[in-house]
Structure formats: C-alpha cells, structure tokens
N, C-alpha and C. Protein backbone atom coordinates (compact mmCIF):
# COMPACT_ATOMS: atom_id res chain seq x y z
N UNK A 1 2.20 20.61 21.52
CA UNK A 1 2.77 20.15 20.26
C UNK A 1 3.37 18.77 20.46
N UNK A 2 3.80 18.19 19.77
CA UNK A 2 4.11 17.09 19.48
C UNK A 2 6.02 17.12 19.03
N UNK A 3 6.52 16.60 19.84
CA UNK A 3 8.09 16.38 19.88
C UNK A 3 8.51 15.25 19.40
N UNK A 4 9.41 14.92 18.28
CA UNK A 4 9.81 13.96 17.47
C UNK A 4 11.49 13.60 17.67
N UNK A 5 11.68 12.48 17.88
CA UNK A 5 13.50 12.44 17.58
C UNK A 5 13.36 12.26 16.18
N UNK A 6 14.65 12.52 15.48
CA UNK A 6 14.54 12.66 13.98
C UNK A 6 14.57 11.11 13.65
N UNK A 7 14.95 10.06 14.41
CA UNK A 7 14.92 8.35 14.04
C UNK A 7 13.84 7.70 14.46
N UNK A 8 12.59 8.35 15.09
CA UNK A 8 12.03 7.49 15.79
C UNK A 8 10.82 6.89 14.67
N UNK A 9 10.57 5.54 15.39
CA UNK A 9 9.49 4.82 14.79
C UNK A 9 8.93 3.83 15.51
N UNK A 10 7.83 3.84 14.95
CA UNK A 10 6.63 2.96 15.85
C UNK A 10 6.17 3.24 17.35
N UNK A 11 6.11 4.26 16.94
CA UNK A 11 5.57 5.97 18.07
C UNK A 11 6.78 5.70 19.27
N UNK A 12 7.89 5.64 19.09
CA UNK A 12 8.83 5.64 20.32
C UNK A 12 9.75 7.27 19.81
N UNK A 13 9.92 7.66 20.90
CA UNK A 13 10.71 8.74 20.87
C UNK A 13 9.71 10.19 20.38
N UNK A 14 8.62 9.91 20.97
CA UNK A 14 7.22 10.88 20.31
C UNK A 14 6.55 11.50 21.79
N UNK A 15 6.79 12.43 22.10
CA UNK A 15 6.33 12.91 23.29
C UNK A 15 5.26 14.09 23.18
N UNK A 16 4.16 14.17 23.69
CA UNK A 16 2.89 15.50 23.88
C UNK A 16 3.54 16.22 24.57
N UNK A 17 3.62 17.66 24.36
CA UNK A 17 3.76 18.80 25.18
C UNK A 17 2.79 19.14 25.69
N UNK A 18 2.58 19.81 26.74
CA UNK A 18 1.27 20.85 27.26
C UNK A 18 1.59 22.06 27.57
N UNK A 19 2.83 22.34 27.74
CA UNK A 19 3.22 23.58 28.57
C UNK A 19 4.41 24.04 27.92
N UNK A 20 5.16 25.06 27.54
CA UNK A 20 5.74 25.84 26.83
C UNK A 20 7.10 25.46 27.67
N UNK A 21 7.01 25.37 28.81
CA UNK A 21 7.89 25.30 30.19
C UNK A 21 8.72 23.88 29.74
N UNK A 22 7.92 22.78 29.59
CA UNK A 22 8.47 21.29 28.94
C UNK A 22 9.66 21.64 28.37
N UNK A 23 9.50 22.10 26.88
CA UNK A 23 9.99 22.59 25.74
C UNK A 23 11.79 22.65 26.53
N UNK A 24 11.94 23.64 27.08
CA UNK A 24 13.39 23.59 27.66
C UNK A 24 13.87 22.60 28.22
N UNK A 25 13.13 21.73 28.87
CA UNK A 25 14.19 20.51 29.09
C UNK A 25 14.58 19.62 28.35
N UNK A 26 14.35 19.81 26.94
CA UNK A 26 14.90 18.70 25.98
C UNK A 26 15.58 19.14 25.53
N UNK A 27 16.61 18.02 25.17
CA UNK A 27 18.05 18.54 25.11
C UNK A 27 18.19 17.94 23.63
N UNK A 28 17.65 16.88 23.28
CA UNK A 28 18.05 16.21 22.36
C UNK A 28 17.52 17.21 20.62
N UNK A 29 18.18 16.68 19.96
CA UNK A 29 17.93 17.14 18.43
C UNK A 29 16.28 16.67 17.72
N UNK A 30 15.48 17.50 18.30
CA UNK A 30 14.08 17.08 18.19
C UNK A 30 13.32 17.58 17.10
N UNK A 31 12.35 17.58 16.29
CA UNK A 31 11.62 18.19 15.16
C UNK A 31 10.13 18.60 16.16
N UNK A 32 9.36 19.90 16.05
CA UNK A 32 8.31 19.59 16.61
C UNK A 32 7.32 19.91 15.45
N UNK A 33 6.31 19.78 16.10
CA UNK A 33 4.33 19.16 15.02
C UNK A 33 3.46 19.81 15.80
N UNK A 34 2.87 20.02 14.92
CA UNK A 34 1.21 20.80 15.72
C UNK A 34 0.47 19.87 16.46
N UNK A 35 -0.12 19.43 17.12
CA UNK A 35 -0.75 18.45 17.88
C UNK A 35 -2.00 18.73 17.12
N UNK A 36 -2.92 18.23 16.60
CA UNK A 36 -4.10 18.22 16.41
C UNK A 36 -5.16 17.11 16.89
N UNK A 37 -5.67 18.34 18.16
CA UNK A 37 -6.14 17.06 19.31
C UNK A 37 -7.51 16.46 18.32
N UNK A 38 -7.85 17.02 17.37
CA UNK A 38 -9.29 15.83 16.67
C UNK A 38 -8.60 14.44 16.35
N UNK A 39 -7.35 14.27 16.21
CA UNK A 39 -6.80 13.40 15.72
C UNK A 39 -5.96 12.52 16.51
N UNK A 40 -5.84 12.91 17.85
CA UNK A 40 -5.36 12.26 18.97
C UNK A 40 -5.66 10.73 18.65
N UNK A 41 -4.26 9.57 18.49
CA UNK A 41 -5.22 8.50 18.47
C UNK A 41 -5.71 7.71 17.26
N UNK A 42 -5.35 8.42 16.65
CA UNK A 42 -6.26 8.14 14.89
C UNK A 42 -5.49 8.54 13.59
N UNK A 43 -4.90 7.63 12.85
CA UNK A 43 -4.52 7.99 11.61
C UNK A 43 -4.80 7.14 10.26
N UNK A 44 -4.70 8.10 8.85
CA UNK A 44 -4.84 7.10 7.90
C UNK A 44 -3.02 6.59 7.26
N UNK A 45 -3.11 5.93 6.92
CA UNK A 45 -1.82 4.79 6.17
C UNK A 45 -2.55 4.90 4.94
N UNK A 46 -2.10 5.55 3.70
CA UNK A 46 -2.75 5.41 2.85
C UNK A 46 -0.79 5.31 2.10
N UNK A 47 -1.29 3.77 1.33
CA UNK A 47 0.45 3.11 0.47
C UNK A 47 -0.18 3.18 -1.02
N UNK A 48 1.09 3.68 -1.59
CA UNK A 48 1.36 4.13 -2.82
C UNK A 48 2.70 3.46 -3.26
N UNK A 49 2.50 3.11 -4.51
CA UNK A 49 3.94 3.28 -5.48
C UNK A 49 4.22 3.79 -6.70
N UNK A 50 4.65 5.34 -6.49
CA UNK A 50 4.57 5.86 -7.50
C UNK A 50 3.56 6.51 -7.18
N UNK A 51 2.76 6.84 -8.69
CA UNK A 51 1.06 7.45 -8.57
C UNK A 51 0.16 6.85 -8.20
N UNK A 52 0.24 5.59 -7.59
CA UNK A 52 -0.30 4.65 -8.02
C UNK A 52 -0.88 3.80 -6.64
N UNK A 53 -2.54 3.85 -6.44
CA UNK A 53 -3.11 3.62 -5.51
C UNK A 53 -3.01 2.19 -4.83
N UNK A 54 -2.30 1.47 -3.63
CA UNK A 54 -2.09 0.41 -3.00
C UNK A 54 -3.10 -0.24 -1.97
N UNK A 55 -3.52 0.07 -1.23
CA UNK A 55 -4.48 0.13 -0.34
C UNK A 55 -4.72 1.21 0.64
N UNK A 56 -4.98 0.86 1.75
CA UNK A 56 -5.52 2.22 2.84
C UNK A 56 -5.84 1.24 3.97
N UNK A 57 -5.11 2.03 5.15
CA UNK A 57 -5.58 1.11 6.84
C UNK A 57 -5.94 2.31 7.75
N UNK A 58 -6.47 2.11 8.10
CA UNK A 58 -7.81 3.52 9.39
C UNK A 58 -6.92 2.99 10.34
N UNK A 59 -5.94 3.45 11.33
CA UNK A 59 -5.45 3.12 12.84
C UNK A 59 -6.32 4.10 14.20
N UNK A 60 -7.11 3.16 14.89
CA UNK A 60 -7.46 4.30 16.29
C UNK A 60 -6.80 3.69 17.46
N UNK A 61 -6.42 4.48 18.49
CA UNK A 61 -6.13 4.39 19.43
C UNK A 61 -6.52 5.30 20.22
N UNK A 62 -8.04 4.66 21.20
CA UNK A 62 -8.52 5.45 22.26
C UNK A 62 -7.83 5.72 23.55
N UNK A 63 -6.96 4.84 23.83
CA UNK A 63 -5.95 4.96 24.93
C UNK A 63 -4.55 5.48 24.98
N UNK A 64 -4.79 6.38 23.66
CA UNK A 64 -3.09 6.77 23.64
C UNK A 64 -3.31 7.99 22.41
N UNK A 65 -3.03 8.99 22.54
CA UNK A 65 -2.48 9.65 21.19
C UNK A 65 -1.76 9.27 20.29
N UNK A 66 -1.25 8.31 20.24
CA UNK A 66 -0.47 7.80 19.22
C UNK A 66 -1.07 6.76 18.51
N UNK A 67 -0.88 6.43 17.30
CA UNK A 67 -2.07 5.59 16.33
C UNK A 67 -0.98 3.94 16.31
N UNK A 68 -0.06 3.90 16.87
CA UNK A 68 0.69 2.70 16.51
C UNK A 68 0.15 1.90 17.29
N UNK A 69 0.82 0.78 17.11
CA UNK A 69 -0.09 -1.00 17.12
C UNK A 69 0.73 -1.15 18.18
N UNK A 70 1.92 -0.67 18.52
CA UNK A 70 2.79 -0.85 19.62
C UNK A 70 1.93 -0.37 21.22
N UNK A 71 1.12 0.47 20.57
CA UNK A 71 0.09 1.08 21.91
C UNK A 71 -1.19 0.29 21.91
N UNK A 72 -1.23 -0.52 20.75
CA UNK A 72 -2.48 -1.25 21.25
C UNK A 72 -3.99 -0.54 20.61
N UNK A 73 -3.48 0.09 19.17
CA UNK A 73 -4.55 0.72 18.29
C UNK A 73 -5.46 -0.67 17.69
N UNK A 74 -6.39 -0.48 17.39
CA UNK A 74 -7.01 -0.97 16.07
C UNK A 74 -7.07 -0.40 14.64
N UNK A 75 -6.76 -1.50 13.92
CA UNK A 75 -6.50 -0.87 12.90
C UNK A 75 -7.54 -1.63 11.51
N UNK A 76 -7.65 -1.45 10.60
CA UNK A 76 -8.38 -1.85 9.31
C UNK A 76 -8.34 -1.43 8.40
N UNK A 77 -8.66 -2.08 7.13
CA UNK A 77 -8.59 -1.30 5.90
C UNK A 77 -9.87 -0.97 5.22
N UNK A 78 -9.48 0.26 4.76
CA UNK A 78 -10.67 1.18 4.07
C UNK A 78 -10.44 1.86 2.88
N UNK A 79 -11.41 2.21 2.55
CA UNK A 79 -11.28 2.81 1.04
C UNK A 79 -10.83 4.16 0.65
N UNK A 80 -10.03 5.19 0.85
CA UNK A 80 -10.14 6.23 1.21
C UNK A 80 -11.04 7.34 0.53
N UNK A 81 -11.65 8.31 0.77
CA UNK A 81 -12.31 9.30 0.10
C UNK A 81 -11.54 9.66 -1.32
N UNK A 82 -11.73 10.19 -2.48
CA UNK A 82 -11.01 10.53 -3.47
C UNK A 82 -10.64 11.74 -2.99
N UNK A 83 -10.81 12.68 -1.96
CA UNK A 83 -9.57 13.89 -1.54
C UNK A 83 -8.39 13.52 -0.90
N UNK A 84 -8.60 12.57 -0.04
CA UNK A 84 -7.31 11.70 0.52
C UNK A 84 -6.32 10.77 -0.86
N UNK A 85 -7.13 10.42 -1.17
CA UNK A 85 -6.08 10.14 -2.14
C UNK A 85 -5.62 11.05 -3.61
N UNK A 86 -6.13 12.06 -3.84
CA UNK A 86 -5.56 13.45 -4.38
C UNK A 86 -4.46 14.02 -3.78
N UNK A 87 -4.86 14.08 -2.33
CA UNK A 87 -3.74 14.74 -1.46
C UNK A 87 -2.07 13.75 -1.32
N UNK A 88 -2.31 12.61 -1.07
CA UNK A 88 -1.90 11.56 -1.26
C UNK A 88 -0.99 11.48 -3.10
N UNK A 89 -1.38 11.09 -3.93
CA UNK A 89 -0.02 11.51 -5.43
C UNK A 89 -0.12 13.02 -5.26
N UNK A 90 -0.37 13.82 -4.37
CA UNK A 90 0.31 15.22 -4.90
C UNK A 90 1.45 14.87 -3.56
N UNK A 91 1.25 14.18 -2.80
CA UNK A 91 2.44 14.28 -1.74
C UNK A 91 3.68 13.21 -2.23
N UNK A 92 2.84 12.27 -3.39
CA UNK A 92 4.17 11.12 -3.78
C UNK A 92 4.86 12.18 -5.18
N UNK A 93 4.67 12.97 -5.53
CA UNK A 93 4.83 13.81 -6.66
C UNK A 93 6.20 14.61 -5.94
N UNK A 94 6.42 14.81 -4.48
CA UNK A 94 7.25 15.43 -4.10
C UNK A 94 8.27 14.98 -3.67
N UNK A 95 8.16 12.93 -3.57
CA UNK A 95 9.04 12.23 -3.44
C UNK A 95 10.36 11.93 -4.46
N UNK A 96 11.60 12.11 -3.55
CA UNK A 96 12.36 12.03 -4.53
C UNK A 96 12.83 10.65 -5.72
C-alpha cells in the first residue's frame, strides 16, 4: 500500500509498503492507499473549475512509482476519454 503524510506534496512524504511488518514502524500520523501496481508511475491531472472542463496532462514515470516531475516523469497534455471526465464533475460535485 501506499503511505501518505496528511501535508505532503510533490510525491514527498509518500512511501510503498511491501510487507505488513513496515506498517509498525511508522510512527507518524499517516493516511494509507491501495497501491495499484498497473499504475505505478503514471497518472492523469485532469483541471476543472466548477463543472467545467480545463485541460488534461498524462504524467509517466518509468523510474519511480510516483508520477511527479520532482522524480523526473514525463508529462503531456491529452484529451481525456468522456468516462474520465464524467468521473471527474461527479468528483467536483462533491467539492465543497
């Protein structure tokens, strides 16, 4: 799984688990995430304001599980599928 500090950004403070055993030595106030290894590496940025469609950037990073630019991803912009961006205003719909 995937271990989060609740402040972190620009993949710092983001650690992979492998072993259940890890898990106990962190001490700190952490959130954890499912790891989904298809996605190791790879995310979409899809920006909104409101309902309202902004653009879309594809991030990969073959050398790192983490999709930030701080690791040295590539990144670009793309168009997203119309389910990504369905999924996308039903997730800005929940913003406060």
């Amino acid at each position: 799984c995937l271990v989060k500090l609740d402040e972190s950004t620009k993949g710092e403070c983001i650690f992979l688990l492998t072993k259940k055993t890890e898990q106990q030595k962190i001490l700190e106030p952490f959130f954890y995430q499912e790891f989904v290894q298809e996605s190791a590496g790879h995310d979409y940025r899809v920006l909104m304001i409101e309902s309202e469609f902004i653009g879309a950037i594809e991030r990969k990073n073959p050398q790192n599980f983490r999709a930030n630019s701080v690791y040295g991803n590539q990144a670009q912009v793309f168009s997203p599928p119309p389910k990504l961006l369905e999924i996308s205003k039903t997730v800005m719909k929940c913003v406060p």
